[in-house]
C-alpha atoms as a PDB file:
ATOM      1  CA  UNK A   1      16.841  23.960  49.040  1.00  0.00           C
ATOM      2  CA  UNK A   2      18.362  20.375  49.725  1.00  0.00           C
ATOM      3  CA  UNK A   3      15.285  19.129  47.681  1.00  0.00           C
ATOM      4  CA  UNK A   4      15.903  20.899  44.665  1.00  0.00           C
ATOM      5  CA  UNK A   5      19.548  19.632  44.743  1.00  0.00           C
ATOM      6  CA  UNK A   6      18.563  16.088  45.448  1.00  0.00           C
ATOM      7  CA  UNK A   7      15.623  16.188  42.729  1.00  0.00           C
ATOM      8  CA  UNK A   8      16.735  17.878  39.742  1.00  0.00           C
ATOM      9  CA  UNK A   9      20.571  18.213  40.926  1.00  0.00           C
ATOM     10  CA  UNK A  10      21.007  22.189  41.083  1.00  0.00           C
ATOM     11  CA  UNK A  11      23.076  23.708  43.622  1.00  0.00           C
ATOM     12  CA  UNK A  12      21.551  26.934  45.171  1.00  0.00           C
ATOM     13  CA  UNK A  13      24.443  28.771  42.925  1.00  0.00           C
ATOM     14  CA  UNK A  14      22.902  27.539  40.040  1.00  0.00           C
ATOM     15  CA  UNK A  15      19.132  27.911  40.958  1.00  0.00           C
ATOM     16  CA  UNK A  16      20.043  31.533  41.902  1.00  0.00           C
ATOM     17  CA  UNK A  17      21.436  32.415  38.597  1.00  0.00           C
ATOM     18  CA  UNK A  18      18.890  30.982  37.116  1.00  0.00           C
ATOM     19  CA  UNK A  19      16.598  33.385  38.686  1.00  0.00           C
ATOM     20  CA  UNK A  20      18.818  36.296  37.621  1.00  0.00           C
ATOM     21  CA  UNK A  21      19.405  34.946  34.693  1.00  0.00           C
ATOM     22  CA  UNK A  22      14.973  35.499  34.134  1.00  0.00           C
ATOM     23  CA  UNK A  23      15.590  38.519  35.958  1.00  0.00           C
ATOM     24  CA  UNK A  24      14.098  36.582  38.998  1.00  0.00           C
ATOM     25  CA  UNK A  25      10.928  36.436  36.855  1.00  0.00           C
ATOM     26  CA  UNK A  26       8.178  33.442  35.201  1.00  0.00           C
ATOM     27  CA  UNK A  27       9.773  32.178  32.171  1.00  0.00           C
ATOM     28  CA  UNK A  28       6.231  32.294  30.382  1.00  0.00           C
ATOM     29  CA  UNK A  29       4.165  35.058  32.365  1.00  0.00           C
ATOM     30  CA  UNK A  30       7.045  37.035  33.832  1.00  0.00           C
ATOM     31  CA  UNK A  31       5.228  37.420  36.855  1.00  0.00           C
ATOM     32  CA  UNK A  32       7.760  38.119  39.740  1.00  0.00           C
ATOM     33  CA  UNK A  33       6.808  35.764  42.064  1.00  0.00           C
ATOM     34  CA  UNK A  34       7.663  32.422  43.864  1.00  0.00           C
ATOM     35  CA  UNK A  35       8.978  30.318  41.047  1.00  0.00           C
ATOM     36  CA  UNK A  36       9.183  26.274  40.865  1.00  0.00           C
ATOM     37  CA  UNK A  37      11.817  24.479  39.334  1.00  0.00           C
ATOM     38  CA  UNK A  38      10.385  23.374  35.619  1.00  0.00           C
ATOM     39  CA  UNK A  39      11.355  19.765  34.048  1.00  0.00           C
ATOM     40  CA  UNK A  40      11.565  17.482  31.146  1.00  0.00           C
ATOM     41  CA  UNK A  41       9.387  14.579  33.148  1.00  0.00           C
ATOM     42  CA  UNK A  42      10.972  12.467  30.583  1.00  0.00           C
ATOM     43  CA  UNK A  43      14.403  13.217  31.092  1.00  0.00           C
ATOM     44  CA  UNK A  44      14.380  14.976  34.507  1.00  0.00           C
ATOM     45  CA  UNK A  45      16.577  17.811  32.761  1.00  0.00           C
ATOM     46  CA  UNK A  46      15.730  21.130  33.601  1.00  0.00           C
ATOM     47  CA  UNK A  47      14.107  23.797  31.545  1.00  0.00           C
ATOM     48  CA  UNK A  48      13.473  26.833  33.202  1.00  0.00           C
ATOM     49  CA  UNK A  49      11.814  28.396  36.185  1.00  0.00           C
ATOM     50  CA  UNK A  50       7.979  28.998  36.144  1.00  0.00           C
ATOM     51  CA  UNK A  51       5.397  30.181  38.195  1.00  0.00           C
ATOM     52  CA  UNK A  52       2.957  27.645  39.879  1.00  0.00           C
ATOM     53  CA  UNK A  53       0.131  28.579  37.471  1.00  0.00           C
ATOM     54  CA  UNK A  54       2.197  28.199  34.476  1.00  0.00           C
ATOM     55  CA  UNK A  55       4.094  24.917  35.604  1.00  0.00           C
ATOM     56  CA  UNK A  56       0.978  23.498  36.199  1.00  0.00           C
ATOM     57  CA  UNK A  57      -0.519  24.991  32.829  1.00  0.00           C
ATOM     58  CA  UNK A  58       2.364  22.809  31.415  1.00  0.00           C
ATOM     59  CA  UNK A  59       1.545  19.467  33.543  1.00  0.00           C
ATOM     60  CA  UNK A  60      -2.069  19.584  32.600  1.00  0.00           C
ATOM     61  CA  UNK A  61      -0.998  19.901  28.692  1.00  0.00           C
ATOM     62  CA  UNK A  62       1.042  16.877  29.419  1.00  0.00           C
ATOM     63  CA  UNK A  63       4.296  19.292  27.583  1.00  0.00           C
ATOM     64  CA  UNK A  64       2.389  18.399  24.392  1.00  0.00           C
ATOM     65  CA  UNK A  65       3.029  21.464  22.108  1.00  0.00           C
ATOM     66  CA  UNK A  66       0.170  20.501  19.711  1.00  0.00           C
ATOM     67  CA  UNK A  67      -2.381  20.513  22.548  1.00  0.00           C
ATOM     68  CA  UNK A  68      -0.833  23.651  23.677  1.00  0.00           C
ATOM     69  CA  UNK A  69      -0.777  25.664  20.044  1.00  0.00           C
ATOM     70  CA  UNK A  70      -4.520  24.233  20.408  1.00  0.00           C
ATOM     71  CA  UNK A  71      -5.434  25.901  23.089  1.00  0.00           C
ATOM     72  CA  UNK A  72      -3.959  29.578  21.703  1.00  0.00           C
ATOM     73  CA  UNK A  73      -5.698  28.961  18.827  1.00  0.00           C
ATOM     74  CA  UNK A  74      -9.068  28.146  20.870  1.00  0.00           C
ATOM     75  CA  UNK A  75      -8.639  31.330  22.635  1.00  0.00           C
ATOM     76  CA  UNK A  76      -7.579  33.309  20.116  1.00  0.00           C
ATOM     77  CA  UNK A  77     -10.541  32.001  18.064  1.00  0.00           C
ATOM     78  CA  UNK A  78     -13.101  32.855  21.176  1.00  0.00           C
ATOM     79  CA  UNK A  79     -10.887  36.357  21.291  1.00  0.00           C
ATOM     80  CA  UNK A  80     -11.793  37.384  17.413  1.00  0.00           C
ATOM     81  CA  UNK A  81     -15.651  36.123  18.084  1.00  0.00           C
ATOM     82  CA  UNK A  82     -16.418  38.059  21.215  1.00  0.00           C
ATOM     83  CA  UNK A  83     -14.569  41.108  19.885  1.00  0.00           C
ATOM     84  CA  UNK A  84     -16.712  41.074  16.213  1.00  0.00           C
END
């Protein structure tokens, strides 16, 4: 827990009502599982808690909300195609 403090400043007061806060669930998925402290990599401020899968979903979008809405609309395009 010293890490967390030391890297994004949050005491384990604050991580832990964080997690209640998501009712100690994945800010995107909601799965209820280990979650990983998510952050602004510009700004080191901190945005939520996430599951690995969906933190790294994030990292490998590089946060970019247009590549993001991209890739919903990919799937959802894929979705309507197979389902036709």
């Amino acid at each position: 827990m010293k890490w967390i403090h030391w890297r994004y400043h949050l005491s384990r007061e604050i991580y832990e009502q964080r997690l209640a806060d998501q009712q100690y669930a994945c800010a995107i998925c909601k799965a209820e599982t280990f979650l990983v402290v998510d952050h602004n990599h510009a700004t080191d401020t901190v945005r939520g808690l996430l599951c690995q899968d969906c933190n790294y979903g994030l990292g490998r979008f590089k946060d970019d909300i247009g590549r993001l809405l991209a890739a919903a609309d990919y799937l959802t395009g894929i979705q309507a195609a197979t389902e036709a």
